[in-house]
N, C-alpha and C. Protein backbone atom coordinates (compact mmCIF):
# COMPACT_ATOMS: atom_id res chain seq x y z
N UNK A 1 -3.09 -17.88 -35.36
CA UNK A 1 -2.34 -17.09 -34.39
C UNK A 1 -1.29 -18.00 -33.75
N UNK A 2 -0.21 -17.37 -33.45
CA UNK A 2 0.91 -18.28 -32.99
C UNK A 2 1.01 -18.86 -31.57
N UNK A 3 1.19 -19.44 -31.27
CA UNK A 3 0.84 -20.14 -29.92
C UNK A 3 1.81 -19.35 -28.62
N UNK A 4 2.73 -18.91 -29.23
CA UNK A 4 3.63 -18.00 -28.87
C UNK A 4 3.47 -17.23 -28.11
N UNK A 5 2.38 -16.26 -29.39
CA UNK A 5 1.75 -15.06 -29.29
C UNK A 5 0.72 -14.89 -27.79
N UNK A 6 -0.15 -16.52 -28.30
CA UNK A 6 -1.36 -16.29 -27.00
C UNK A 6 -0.71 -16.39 -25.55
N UNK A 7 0.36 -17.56 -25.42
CA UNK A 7 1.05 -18.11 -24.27
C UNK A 7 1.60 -16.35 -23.96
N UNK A 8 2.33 -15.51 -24.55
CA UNK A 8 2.59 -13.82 -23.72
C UNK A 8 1.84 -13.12 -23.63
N UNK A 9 0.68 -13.18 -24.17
CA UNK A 9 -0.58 -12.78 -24.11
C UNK A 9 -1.54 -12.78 -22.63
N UNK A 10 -1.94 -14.09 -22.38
CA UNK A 10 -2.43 -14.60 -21.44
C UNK A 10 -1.36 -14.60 -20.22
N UNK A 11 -0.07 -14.64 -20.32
CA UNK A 11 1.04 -14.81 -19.43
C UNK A 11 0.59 -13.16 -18.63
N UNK A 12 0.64 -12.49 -19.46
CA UNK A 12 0.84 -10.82 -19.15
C UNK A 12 -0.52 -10.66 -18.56
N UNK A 13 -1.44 -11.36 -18.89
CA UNK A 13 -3.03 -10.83 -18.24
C UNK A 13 -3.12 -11.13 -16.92
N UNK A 14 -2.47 -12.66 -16.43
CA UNK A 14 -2.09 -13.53 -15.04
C UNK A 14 -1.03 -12.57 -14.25
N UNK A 15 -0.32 -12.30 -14.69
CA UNK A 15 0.64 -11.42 -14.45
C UNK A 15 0.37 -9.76 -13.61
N UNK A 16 -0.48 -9.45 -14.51
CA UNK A 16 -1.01 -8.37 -14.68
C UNK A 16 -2.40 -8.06 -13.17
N UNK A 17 -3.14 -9.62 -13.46
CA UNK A 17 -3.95 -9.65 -12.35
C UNK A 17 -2.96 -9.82 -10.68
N UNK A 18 -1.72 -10.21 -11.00
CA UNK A 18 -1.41 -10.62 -9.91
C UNK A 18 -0.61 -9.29 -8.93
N UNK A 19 -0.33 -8.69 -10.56
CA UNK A 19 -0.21 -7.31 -10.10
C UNK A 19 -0.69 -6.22 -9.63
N UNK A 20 -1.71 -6.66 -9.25
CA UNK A 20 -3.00 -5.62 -8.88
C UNK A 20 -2.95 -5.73 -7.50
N UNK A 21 -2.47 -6.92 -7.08
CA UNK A 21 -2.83 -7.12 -5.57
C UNK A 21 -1.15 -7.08 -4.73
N UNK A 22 0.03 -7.18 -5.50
CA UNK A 22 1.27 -7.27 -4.93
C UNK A 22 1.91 -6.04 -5.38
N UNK A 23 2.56 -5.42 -4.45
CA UNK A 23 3.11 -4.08 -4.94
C UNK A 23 4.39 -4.41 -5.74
N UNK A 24 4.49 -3.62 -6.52
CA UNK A 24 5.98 -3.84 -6.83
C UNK A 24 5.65 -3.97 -8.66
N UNK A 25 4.87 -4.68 -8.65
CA UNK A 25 4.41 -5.16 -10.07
C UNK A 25 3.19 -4.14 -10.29
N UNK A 26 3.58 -3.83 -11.83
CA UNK A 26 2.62 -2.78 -12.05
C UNK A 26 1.29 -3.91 -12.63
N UNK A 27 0.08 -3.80 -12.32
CA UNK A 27 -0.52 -5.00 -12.69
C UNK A 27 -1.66 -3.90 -14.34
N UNK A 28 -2.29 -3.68 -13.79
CA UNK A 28 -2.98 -2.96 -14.89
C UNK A 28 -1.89 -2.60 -16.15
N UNK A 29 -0.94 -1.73 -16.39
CA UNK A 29 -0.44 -1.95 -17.50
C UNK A 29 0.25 -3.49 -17.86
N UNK A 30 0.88 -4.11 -17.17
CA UNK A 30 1.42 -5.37 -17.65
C UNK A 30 0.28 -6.20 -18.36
N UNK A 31 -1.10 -5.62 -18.10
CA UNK A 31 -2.44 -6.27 -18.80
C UNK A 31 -2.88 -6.02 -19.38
N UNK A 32 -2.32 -4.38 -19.45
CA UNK A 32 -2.67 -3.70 -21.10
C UNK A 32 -2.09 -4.17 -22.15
N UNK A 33 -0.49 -4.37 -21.34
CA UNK A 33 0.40 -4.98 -22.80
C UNK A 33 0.29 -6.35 -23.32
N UNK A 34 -0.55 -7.00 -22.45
CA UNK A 34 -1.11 -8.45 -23.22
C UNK A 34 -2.26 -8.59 -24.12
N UNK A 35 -3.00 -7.38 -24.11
CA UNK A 35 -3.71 -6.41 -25.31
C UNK A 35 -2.98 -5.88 -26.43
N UNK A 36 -1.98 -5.57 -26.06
CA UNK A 36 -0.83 -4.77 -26.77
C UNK A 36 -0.70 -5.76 -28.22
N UNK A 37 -0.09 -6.72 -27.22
CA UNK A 37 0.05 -8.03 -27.96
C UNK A 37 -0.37 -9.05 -29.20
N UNK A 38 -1.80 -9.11 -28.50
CA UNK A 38 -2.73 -9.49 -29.05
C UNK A 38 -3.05 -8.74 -30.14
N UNK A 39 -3.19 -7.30 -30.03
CA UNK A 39 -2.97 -6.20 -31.56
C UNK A 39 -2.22 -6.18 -32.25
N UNK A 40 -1.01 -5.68 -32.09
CA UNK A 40 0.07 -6.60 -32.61
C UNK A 40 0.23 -7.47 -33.40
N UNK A 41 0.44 -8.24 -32.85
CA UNK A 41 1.05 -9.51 -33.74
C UNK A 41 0.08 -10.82 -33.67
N UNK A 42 -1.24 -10.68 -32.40
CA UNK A 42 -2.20 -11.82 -32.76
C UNK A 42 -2.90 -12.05 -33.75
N UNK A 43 -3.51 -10.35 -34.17
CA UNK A 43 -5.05 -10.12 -35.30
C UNK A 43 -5.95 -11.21 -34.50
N UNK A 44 -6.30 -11.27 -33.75
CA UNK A 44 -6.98 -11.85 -32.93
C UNK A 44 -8.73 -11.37 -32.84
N UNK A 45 -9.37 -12.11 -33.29
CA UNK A 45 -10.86 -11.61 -33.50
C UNK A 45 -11.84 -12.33 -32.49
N UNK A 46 -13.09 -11.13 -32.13
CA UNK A 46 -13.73 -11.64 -31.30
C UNK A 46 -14.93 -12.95 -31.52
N UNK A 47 -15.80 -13.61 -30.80
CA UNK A 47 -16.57 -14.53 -31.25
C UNK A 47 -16.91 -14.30 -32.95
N UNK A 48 -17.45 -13.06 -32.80
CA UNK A 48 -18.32 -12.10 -33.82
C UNK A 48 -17.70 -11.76 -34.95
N UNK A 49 -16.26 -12.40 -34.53
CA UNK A 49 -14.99 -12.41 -35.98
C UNK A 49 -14.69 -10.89 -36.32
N UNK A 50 -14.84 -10.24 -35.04
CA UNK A 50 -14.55 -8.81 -35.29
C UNK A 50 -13.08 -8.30 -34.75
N UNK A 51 -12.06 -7.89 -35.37
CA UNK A 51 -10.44 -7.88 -34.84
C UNK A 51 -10.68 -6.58 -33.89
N UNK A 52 -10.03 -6.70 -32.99
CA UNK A 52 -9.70 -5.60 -31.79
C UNK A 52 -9.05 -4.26 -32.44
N UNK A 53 -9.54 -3.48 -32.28
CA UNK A 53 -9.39 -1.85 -33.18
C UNK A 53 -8.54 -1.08 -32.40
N UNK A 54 -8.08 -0.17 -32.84
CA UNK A 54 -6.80 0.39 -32.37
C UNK A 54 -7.58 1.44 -31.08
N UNK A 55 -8.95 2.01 -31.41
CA UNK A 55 -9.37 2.67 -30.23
C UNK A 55 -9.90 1.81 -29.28
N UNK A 56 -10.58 0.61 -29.41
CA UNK A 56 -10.68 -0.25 -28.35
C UNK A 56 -9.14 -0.19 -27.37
N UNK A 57 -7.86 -0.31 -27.97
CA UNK A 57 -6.85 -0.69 -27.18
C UNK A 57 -6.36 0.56 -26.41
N UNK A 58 -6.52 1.81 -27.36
CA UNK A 58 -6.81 3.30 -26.96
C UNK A 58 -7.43 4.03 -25.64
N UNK A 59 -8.75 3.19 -25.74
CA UNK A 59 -9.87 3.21 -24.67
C UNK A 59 -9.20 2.78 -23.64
N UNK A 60 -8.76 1.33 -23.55
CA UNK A 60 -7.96 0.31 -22.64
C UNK A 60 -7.08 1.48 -21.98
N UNK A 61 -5.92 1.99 -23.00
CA UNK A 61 -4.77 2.41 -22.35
C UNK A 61 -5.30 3.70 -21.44
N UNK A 62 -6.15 4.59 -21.70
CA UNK A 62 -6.69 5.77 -20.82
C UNK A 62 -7.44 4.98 -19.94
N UNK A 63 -7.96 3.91 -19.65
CA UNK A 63 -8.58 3.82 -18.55
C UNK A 63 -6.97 2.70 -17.58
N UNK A 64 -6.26 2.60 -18.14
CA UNK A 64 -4.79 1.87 -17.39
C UNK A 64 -4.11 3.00 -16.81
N UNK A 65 -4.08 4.07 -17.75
CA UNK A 65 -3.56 5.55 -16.88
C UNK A 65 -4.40 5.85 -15.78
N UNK A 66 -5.65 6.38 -15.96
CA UNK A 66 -6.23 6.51 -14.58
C UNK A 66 -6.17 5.87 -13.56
N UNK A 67 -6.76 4.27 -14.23
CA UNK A 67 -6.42 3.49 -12.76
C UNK A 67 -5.00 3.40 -11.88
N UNK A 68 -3.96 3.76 -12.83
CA UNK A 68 -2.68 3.60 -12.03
C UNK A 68 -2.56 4.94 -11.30
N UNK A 69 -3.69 6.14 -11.85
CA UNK A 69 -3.06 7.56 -10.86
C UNK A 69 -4.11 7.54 -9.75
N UNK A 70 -5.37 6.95 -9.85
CA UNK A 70 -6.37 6.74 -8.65
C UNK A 70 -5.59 5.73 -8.02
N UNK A 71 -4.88 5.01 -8.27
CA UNK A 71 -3.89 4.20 -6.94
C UNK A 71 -2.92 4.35 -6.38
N UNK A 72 -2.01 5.73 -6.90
CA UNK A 72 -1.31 6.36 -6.38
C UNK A 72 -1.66 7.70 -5.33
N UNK A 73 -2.94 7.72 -5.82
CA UNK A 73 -3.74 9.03 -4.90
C UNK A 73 -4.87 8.45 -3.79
N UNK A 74 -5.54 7.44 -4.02
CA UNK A 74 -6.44 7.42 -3.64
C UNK A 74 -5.75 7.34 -1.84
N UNK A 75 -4.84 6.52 -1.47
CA UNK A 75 -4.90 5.51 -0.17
C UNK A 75 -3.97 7.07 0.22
N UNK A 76 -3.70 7.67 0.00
CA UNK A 76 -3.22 9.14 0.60
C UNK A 76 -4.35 9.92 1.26
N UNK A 77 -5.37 9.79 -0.26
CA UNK A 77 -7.06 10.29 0.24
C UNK A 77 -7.61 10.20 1.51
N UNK A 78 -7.53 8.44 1.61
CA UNK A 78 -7.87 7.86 2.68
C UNK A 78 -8.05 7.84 4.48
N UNK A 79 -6.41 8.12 3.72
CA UNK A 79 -5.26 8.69 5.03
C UNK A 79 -5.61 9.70 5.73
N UNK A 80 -5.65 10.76 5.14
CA UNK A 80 -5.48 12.30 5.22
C UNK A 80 -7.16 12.48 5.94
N UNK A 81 -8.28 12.42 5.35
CA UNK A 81 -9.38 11.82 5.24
C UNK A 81 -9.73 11.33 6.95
N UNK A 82 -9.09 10.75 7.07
CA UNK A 82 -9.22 10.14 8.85
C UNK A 82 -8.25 10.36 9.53
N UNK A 83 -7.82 11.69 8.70
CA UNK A 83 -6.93 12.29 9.99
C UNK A 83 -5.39 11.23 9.97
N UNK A 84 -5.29 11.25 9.07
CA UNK A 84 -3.77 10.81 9.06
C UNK A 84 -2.45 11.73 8.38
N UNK A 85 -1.40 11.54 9.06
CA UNK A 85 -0.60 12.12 8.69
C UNK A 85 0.51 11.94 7.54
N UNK A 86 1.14 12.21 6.62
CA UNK A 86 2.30 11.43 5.59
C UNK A 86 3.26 10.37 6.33
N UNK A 87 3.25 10.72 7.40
CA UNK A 87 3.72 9.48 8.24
C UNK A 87 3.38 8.31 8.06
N UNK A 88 1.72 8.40 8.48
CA UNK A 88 0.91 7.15 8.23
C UNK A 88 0.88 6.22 7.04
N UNK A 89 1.12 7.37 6.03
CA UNK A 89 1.27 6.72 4.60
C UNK A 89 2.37 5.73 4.12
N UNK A 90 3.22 6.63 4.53
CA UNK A 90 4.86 5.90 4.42
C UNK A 90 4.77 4.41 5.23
N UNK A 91 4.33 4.99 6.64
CA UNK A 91 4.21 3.63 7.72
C UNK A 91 3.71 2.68 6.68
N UNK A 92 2.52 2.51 6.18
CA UNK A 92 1.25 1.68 5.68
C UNK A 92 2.51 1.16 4.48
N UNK A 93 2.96 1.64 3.29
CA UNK A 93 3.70 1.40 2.73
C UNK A 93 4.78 0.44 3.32
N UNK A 94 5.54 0.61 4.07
CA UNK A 94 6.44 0.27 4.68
C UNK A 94 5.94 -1.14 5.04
N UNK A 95 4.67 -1.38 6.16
CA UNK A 95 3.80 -2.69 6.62
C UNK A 95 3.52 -3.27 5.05
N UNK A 96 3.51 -2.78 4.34
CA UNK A 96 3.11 -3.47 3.00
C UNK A 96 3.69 -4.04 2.57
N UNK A 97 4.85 -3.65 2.17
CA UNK A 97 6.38 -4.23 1.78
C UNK A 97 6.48 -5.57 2.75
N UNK A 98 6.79 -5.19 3.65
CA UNK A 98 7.53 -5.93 4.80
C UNK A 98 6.03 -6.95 4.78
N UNK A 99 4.59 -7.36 4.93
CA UNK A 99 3.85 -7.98 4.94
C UNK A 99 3.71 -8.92 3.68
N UNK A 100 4.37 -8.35 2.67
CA UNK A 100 4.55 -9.26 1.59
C UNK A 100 5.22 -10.69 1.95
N UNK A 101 5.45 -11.04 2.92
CA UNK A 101 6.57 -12.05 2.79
C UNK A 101 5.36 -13.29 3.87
N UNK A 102 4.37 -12.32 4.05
CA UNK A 102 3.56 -13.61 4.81
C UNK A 102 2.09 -13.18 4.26
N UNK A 103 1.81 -13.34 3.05
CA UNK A 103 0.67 -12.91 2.40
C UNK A 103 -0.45 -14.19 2.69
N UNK A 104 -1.71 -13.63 2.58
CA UNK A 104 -2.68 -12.43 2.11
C UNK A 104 -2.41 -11.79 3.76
N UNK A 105 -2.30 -12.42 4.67
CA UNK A 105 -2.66 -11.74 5.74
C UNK A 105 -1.36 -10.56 6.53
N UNK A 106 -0.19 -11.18 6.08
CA UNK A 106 0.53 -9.65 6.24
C UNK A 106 0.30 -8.66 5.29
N UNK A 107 -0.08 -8.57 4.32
CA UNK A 107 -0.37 -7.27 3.95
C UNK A 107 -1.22 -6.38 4.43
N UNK A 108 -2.36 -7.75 4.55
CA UNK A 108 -3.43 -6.04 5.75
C UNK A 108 -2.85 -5.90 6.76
N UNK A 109 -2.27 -6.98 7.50
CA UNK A 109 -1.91 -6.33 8.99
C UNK A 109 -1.00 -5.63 8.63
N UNK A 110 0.18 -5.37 7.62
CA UNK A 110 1.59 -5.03 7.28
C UNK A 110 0.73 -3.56 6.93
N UNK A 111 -0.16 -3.52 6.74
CA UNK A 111 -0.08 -2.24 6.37
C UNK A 111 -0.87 -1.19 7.39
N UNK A 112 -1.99 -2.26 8.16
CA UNK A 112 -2.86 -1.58 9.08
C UNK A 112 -1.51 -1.30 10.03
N UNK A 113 -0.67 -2.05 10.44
CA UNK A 113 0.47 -1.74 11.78
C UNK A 113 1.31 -1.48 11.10
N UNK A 114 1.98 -0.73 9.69
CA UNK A 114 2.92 0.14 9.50
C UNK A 114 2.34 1.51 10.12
N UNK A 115 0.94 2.02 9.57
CA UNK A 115 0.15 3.34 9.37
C UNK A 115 0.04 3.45 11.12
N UNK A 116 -0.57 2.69 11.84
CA UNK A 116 -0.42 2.85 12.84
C UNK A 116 0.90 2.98 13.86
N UNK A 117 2.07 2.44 13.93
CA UNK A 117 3.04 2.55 14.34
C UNK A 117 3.47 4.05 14.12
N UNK A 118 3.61 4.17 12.81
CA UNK A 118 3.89 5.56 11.94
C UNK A 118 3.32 6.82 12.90
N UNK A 119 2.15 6.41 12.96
CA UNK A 119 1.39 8.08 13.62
C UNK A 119 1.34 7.53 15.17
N UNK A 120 1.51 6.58 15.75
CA UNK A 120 1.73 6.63 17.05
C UNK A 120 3.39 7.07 17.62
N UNK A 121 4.26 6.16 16.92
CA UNK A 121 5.61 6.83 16.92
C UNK A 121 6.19 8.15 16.63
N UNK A 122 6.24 8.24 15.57
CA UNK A 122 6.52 9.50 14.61
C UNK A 122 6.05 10.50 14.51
N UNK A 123 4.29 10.78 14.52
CA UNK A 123 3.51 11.64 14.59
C UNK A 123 2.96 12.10 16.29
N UNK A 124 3.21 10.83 16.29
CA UNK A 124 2.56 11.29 18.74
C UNK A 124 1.41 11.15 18.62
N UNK A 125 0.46 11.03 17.76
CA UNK A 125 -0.61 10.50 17.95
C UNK A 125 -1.06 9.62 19.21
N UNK A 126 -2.19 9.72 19.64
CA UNK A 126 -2.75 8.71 20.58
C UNK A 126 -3.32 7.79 19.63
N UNK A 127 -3.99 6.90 20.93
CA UNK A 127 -3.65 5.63 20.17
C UNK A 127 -5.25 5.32 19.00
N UNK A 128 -6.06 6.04 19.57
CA UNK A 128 -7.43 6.30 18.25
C UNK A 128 -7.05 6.91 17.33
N UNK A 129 -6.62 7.96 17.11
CA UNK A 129 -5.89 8.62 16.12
C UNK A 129 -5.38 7.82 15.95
N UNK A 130 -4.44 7.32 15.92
CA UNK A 130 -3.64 6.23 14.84
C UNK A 130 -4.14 5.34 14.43
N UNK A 131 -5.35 4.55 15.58
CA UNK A 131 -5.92 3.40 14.76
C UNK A 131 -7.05 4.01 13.58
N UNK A 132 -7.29 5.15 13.84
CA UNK A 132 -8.56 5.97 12.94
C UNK A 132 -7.33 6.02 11.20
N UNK A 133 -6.41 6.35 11.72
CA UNK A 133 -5.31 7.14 10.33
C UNK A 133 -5.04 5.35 9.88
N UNK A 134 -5.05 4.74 10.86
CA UNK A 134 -4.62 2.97 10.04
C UNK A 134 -5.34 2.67 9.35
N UNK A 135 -6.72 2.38 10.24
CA UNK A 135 -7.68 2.04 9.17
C UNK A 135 -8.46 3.06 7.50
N UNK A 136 -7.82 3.90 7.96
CA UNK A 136 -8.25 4.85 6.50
C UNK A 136 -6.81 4.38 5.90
N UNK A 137 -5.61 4.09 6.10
CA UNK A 137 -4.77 3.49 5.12
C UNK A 137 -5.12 2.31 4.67
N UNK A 138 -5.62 1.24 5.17
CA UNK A 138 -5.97 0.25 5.04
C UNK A 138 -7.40 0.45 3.99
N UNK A 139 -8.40 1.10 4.02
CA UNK A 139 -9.23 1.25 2.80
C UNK A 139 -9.06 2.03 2.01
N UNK A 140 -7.72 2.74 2.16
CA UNK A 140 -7.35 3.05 0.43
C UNK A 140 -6.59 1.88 0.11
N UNK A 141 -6.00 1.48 0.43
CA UNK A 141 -5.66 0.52 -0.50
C UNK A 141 -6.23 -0.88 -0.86
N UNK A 142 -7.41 -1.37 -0.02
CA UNK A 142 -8.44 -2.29 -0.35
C UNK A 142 -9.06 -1.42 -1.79
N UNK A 143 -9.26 0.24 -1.56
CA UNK A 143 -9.67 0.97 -2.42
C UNK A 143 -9.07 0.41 -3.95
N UNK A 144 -7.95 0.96 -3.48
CA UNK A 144 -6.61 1.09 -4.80
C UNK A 144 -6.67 -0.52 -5.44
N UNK A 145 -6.13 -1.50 -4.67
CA UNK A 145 -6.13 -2.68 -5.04
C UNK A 145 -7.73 -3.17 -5.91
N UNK A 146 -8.88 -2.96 -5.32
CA UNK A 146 -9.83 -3.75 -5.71
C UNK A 146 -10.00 -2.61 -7.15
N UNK A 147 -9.75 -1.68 -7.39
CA UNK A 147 -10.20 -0.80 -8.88
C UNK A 147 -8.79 -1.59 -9.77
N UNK A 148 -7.64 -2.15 -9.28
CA UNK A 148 -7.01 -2.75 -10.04
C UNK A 148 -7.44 -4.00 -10.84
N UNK A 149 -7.73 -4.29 -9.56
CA UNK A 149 -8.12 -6.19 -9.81
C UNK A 149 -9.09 -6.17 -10.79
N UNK A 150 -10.26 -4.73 -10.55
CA UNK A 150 -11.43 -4.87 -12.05
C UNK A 150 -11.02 -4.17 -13.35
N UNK A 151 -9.95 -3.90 -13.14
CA UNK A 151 -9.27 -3.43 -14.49
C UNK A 151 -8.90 -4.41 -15.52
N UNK A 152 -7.58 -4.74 -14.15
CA UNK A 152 -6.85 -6.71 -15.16
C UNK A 152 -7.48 -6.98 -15.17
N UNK A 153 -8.69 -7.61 -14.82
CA UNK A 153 -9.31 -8.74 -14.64
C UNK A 153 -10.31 -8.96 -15.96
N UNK A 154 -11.03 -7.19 -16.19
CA UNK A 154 -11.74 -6.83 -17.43
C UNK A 154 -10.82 -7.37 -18.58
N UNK A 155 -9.61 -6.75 -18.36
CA UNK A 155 -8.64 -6.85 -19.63
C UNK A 155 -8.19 -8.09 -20.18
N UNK A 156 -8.03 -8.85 -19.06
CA UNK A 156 -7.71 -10.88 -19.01
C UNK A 156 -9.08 -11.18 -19.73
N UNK A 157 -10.19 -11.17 -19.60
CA UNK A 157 -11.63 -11.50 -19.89
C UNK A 157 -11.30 -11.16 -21.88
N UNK A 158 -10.73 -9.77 -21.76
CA UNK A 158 -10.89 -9.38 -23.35
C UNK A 158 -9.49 -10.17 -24.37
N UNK A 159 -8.89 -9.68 -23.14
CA UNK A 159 -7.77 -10.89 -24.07
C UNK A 159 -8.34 -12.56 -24.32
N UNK A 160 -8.96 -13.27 -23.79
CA UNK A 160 -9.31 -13.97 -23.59
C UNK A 160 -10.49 -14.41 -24.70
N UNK A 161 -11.24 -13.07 -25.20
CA UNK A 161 -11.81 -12.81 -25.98
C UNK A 161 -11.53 -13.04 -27.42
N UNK A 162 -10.25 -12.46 -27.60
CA UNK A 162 -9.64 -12.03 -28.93
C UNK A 162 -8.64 -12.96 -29.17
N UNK A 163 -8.53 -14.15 -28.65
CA UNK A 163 -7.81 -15.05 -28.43
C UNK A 163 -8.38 -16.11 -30.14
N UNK A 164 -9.42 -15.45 -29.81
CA UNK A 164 -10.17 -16.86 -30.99
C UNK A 164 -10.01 -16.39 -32.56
């Protein structure tokens, strides 16, 4: 296998994991396609000298779709759920973005004090209500994020696998 091959391989799985936790980067598919890869153009076989089959990568890709639509739904769930409003959502989004730039710890706060600002400003919420609608933004997306991280993370493990 070409050294090439494994170095975009493994690049896309790191990638992929890192994408799970930073918005912007789609992380679960960028870790499918280092599977992709590995089918492709590695022929890459497991310990057991068994090559990765087109429904193994099949399997992969339907469970990369779901996980990317349970992370687009879930932290809405969340929201709504404890009484939050689309406000809150956007807010939480918004703290997310903007918390990126002082990570790990602006993102939770970036997102717990977007959601909250959001429904205290915007919505009139008092101030439990908003911290109730924050913190349900804040565990959907601990939600969303941590079903990512065991996605890549599965998928890095299998690439990792088929490497040999």
């Amino acid at each position: 296998m070409s050294i090439v091959i494994i170095i975009l391989a493994v690049l896309a799985g790191i990638i992929g994991i890192a994408g799970s936790i930073l918005p912007g980067l789609p992380g679960p598919p960028i870790s499918w396609a280092g599977l992709l890869i590995l089918h492709i153009w590695g022929n890459g076989t497991n310990a057991a000298g068994n090559p990765m089959t087109t429904k193994f990568l099949l399997i992969w890709l339907a469970i990369t779709i779901v996980v990317c639509i349970i992370d687009y739904v879930v932290p809405a769930y969340f929201t709504r759920v404890t009484g939050g409003s689309k406000a809150a959502g956007r807010g939480a989004i918004i703290g997310l973005i903007v918390g990126m730039f002082v990570p790990p710890v602006g993102i939770i706060l970036g997102t717990l004090g977007g959601a909250f600002l959001a429904e205290f400003l915007v919505s009139r919420k008092n101030g439990w209500e908003s911290t109730k609608s924050a913190v349900g933004a804040l565990l959907g997306f601990f939600f969303g994020t941590g079903i990512k991280l065991i996605a890549s993370g599965l998928m890095m493990y299998y690439i990792i696998v088929f490497l040999k």
